[in-house]
C-alpha atoms as a PDB file:
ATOM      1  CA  UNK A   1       0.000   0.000   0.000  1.00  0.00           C
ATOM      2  CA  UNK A   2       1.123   3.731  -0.340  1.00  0.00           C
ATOM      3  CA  UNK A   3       2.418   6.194   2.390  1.00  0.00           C
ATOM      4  CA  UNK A   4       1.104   9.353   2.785  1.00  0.00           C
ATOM      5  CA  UNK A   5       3.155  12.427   3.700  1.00  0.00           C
ATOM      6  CA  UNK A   6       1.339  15.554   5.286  1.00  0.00           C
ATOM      7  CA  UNK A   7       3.386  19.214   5.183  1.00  0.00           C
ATOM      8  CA  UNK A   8       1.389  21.026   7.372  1.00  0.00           C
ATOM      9  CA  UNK A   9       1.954  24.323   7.062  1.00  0.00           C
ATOM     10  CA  UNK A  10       1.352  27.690   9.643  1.00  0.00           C
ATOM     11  CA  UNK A  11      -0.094  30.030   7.721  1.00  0.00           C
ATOM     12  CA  UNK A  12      -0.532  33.510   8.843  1.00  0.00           C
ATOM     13  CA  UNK A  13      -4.005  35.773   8.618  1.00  0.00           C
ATOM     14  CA  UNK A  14      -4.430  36.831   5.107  1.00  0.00           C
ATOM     15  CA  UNK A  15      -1.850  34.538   3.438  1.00  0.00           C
ATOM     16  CA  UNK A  16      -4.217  32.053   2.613  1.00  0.00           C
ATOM     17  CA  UNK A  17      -5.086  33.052  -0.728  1.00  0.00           C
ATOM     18  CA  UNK A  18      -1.112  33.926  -1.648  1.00  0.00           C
ATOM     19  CA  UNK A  19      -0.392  30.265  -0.420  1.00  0.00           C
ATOM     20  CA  UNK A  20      -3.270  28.740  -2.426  1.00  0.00           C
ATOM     21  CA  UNK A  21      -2.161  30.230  -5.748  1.00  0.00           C
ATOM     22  CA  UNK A  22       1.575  29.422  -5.416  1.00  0.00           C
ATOM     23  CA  UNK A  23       0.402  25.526  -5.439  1.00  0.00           C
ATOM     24  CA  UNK A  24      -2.268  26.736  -8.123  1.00  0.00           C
ATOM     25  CA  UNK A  25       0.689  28.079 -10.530  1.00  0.00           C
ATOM     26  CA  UNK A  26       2.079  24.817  -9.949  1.00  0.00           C
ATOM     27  CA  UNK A  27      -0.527  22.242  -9.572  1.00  0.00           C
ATOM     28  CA  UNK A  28       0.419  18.835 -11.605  1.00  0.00           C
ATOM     29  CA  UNK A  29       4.089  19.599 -11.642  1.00  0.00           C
ATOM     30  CA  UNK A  30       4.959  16.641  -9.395  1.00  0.00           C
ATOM     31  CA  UNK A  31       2.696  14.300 -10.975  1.00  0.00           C
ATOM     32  CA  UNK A  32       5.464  12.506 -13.339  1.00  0.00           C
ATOM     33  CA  UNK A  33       7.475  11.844 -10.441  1.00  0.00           C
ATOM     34  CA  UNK A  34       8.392   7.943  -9.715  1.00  0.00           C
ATOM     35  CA  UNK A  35       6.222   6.585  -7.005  1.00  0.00           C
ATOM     36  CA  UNK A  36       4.009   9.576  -6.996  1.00  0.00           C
ATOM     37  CA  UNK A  37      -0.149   8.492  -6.403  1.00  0.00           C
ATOM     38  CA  UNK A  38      -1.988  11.987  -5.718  1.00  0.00           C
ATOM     39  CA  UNK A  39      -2.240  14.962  -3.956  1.00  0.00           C
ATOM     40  CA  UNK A  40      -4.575  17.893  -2.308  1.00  0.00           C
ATOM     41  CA  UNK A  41      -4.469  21.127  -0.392  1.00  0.00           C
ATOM     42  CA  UNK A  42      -6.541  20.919   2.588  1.00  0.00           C
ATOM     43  CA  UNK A  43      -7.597  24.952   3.653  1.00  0.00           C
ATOM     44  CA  UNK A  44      -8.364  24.917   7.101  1.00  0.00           C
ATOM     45  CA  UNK A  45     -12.171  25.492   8.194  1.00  0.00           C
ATOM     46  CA  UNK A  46     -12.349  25.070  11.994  1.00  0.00           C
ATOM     47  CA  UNK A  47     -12.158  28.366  14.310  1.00  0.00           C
ATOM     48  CA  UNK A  48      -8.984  27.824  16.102  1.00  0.00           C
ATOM     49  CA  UNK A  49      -7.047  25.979  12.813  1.00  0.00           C
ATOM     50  CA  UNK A  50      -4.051  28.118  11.016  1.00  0.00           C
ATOM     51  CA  UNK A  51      -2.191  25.235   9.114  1.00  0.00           C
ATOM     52  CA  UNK A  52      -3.029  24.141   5.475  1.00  0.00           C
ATOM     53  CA  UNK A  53      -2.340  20.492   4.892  1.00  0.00           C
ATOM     54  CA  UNK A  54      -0.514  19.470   1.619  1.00  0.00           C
ATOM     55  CA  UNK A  55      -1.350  15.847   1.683  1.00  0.00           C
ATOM     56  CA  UNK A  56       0.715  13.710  -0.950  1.00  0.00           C
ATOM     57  CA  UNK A  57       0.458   9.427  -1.861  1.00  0.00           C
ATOM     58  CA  UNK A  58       3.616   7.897  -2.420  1.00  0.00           C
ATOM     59  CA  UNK A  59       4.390   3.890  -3.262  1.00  0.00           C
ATOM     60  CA  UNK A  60       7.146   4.104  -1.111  1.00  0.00           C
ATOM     61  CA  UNK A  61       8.858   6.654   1.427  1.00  0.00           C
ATOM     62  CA  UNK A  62      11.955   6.079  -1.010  1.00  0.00           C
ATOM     63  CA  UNK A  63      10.126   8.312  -4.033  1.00  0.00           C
ATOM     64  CA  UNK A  64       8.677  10.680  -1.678  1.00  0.00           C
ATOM     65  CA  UNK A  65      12.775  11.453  -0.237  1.00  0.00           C
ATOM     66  CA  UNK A  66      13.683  11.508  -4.053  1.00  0.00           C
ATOM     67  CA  UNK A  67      11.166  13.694  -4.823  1.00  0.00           C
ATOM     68  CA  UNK A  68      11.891  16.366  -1.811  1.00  0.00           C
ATOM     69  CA  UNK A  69      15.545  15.811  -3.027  1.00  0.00           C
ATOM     70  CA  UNK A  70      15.244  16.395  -6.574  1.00  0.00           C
ATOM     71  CA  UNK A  71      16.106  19.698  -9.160  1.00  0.00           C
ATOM     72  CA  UNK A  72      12.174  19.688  -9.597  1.00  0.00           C
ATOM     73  CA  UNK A  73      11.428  20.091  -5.822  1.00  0.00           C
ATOM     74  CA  UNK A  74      13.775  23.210  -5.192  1.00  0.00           C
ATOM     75  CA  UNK A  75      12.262  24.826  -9.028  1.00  0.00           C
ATOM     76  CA  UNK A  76       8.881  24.067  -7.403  1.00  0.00           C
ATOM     77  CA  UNK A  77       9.593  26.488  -4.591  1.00  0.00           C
ATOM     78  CA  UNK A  78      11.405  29.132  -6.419  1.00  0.00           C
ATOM     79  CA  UNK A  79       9.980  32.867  -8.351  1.00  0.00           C
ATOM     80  CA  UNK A  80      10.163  32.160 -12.355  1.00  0.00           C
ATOM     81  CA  UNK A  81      13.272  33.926 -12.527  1.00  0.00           C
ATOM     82  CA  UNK A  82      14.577  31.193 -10.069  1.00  0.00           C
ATOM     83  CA  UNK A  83      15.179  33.131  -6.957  1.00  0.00           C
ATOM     84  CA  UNK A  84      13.814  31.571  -4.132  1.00  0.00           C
ATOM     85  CA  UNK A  85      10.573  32.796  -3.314  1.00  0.00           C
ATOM     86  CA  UNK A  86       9.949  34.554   0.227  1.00  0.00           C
ATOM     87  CA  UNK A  87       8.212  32.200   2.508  1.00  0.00           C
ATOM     88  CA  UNK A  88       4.053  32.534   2.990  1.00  0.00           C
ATOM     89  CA  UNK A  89       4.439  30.435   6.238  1.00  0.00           C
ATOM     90  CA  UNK A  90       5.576  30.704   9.836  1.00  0.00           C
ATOM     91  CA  UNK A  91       6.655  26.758   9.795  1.00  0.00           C
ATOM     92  CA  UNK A  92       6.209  23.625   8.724  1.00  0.00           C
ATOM     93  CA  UNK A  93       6.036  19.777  10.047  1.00  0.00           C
ATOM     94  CA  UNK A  94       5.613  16.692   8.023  1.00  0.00           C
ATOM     95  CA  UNK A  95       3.266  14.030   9.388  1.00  0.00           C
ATOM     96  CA  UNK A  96       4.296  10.398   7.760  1.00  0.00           C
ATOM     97  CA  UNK A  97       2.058   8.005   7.780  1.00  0.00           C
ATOM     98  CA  UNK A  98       1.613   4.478   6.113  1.00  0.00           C
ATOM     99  CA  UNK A  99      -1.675   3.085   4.601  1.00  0.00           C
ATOM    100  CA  UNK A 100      -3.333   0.364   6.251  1.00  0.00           C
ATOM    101  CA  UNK A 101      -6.947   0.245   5.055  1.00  0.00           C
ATOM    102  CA  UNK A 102      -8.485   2.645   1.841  1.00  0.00           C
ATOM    103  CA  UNK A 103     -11.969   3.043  -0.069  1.00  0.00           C
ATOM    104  CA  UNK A 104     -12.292   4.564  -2.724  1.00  0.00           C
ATOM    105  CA  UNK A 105     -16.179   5.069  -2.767  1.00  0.00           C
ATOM    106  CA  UNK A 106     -16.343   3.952  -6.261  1.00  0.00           C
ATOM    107  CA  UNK A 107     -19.527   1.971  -7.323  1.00  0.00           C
ATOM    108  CA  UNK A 108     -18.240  -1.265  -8.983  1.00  0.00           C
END
């Protein structure tokens, strides 16, 4: 089964929307990457939540390290121009976790 890895991120009043449209300008650039499954930005709805969840599906923890490791990665995270781009959030953790059980909700 895959293994999911979770960046959640603190995002600051207001910086929602710029954070939103930096993985908008970029959405389905990691999607030819060995191993890779899926992925979704989770906004945060509850009263007393700040972080956005960037939930990814790997095969293996092995392609999600290449991946984070890779040329494609850093370009991800940098302006057009290539100069890295001034951070949106006050910090990060990733969350790993492997998958035990999954539905997909699909009629057969």
């Amino acid at each position: 089964m895959s293994v999911v890895r979770i960046n959640a991120i603190e995002v600051p009043e207001g910086m929602g929307p710029e954070l939103e449209g930096r993985f908008a300008q970029r959405l389905g650039a990691v999607d030819r990457q060995p191993g890779f499954e899926g992925f979704e930005l989770l906004r945060p709805t509850g009263p007393d939540e700040t972080r956005y969840f960037v939930v990814t599906h790997w095969r293996s923890a092995e392609d999600f390290t290449a991946w984070v490791n890779s040329a494609a990665f850093g370009h991800g995270h940098a302006e057009p121009s290539g100069a890295p781009r001034p951070p949106v959030a006050m910090g990060s953790a990733i969350l790993e976790f492997d998958v035990v059980l999954s539905s997909s909700g699909a009629d057969e």
